[in-house]
Every structure is written in C-alpha cells, then in structure tokens.
Protein backbone atom coordinates (compact mmCIF):
# COMPACT_ATOMS: atom_id res chain seq x y z
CA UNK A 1 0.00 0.00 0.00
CA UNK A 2 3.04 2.37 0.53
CA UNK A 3 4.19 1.73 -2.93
CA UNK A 4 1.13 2.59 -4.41
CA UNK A 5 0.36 5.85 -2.12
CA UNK A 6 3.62 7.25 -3.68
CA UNK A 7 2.89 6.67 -7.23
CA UNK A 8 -0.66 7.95 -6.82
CA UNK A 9 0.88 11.21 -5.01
CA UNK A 10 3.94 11.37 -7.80
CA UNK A 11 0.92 10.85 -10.22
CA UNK A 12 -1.07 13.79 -8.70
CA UNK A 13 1.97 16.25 -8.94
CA UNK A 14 3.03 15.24 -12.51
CA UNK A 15 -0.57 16.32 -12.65
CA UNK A 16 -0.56 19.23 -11.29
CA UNK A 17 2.59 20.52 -12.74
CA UNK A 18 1.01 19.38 -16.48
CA UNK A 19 -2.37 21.49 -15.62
CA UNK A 20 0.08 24.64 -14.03
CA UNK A 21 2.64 24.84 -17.07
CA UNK A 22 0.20 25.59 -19.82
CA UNK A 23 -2.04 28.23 -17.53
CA UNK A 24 1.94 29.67 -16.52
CA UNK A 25 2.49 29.93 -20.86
CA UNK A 26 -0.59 31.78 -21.23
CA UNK A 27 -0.13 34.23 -18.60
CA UNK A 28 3.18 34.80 -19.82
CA UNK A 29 2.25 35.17 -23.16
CA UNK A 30 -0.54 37.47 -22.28
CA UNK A 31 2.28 39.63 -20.89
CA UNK A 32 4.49 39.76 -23.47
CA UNK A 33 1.31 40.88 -25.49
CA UNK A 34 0.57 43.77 -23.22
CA UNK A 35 4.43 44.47 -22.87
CA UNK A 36 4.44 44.69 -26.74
CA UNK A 37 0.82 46.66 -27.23
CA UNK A 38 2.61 49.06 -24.20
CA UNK A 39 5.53 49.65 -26.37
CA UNK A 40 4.02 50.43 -29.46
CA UNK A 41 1.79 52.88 -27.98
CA UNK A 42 4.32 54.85 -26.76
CA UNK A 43 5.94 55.02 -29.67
CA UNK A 44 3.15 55.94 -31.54
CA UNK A 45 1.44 58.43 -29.46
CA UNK A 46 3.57 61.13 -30.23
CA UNK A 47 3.21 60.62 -33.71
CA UNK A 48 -0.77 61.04 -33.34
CA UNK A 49 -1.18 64.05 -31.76
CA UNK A 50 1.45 65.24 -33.92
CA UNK A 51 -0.68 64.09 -36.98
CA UNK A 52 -3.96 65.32 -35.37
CA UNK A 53 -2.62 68.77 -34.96
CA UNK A 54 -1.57 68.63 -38.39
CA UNK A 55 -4.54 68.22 -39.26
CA UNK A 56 -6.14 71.15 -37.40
CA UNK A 57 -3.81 73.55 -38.86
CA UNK A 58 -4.61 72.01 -42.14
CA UNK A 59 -8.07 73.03 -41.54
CA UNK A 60 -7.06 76.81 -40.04
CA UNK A 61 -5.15 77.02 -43.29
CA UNK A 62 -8.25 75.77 -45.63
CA UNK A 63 -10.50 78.34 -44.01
CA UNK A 64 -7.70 81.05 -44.13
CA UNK A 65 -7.54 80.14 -47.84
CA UNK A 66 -10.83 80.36 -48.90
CA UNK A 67 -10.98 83.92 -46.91
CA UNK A 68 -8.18 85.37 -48.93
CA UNK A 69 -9.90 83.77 -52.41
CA UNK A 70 -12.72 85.37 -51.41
CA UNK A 71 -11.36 88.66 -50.46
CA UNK A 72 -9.29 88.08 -54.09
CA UNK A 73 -12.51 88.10 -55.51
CA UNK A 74 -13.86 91.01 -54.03
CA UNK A 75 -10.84 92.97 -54.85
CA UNK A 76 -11.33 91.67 -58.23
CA UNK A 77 -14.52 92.77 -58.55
CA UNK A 78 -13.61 95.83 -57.65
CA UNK A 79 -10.63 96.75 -59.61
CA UNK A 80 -13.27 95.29 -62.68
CA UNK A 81 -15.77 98.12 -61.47
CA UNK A 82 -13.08 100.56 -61.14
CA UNK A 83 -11.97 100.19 -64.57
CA UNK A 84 -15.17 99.95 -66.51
CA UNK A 85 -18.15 101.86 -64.63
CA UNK A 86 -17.58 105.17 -64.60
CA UNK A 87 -20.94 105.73 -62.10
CA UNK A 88 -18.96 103.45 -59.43
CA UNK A 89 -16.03 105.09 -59.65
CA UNK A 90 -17.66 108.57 -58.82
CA UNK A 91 -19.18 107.04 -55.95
CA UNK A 92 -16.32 105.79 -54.56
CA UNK A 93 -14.33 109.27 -55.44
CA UNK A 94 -16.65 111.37 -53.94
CA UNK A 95 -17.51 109.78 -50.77
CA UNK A 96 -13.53 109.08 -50.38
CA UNK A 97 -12.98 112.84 -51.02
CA UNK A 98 -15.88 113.91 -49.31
CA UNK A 99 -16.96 115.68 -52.62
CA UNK A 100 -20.32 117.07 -53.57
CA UNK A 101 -22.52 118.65 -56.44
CA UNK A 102 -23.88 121.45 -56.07
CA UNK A 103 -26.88 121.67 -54.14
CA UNK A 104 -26.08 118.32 -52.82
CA UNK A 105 -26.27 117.62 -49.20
CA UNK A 106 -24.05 114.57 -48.01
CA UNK A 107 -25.14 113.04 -44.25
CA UNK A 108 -22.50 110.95 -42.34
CA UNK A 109 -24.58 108.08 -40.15
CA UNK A 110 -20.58 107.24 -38.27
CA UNK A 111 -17.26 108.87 -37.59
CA UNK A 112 -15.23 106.49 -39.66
CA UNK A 113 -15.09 105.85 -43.39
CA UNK A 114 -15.97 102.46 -44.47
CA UNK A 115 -12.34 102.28 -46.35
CA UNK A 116 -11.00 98.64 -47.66
C-alpha cells in the first residue's frame, strides 16, 4: 500500500505541474502581449497628436484660404468696377474725397469711413 500511495501522489503532482505549465504559458504570453501593445503605444502616441494637430492647422489654413480667395474676388470685382463703370467710380471718389454737387447735401450716419 506504501508503494502505491507514492505513485498515486507522484501521479497527482506530474498532474498538477502538467495542468500549471500551460495556464503559466498563457499568462506569460498574455504579458508579453501587453508588454508589446505598451511599447508600441508609446511610440506611436507622439506621432498622433502630432498628426492630429496637423490636421487642425490644415483646416485653419483651408479656411484662411478660402478667406483670402474670397477677399481676391472682391478685390477683383472691384478693380473690374473701377476700370469699366464710370458711375462706381464717382461714388467711390466722392464719398472718399468727401466731394459734392452742387446743391447736394451729403449726411454721415458714423465717424469712420468704411475704407478697404
């Protein structure tokens, strides 16, 4: 009975050990997964909110863009009138001048002069 008590407790620990080695893999494993996932996110972060404020001045830049084009366009427009409508550009001399015909009263609403 001796004999057999030590191979069934031998037994149980060969058992034991078999069931703890795989469950010891996996948990290892699992941390060399996490170690690695850790890593790369560090190394990446950086990059991200690098890239994500590249992308907000992208998008400060757009809207500055399409400002200027359409301040372009005004001035376009303008220069166009300038050069072709002679009724425009007697408007814009006289109230720039603060010129009048005679018999002409001019009213100023504001202190300033809407100049571009």
């Amino acid at each position: 009975m001796a004999g057999m008590h030590t191979r069934s407790a031998s037994a149980t620990r060969r058992r034991r050990q078999s069931e703890l080695l795989p469950a010891a893999t996996r948990v290892v494993v699992i941390l060399i997964a996490l170690c690695t996932l850790l890593t790369m996110a560090f190394a990446f972060y950086p990059e991200i909110v690098r890239l994500s404020d590249m992308r907000n001045d992208l998008e400060k830049q757009k809207s500055r863009l399409a400002d200027l084009r359409k301040s372009a366009a005004e001035r376009e427009e303008e220069v166009h009138l300038l050069q072709n409508d002679p009724a425009y550009l007697e408007i814009i001399a006289r109230d720039r001048l603060d010129l009048m015909k005679n018999g002409e009263t001019i009213f100023r609403l504001g202190s300033s002069h809407p100049h571009s």
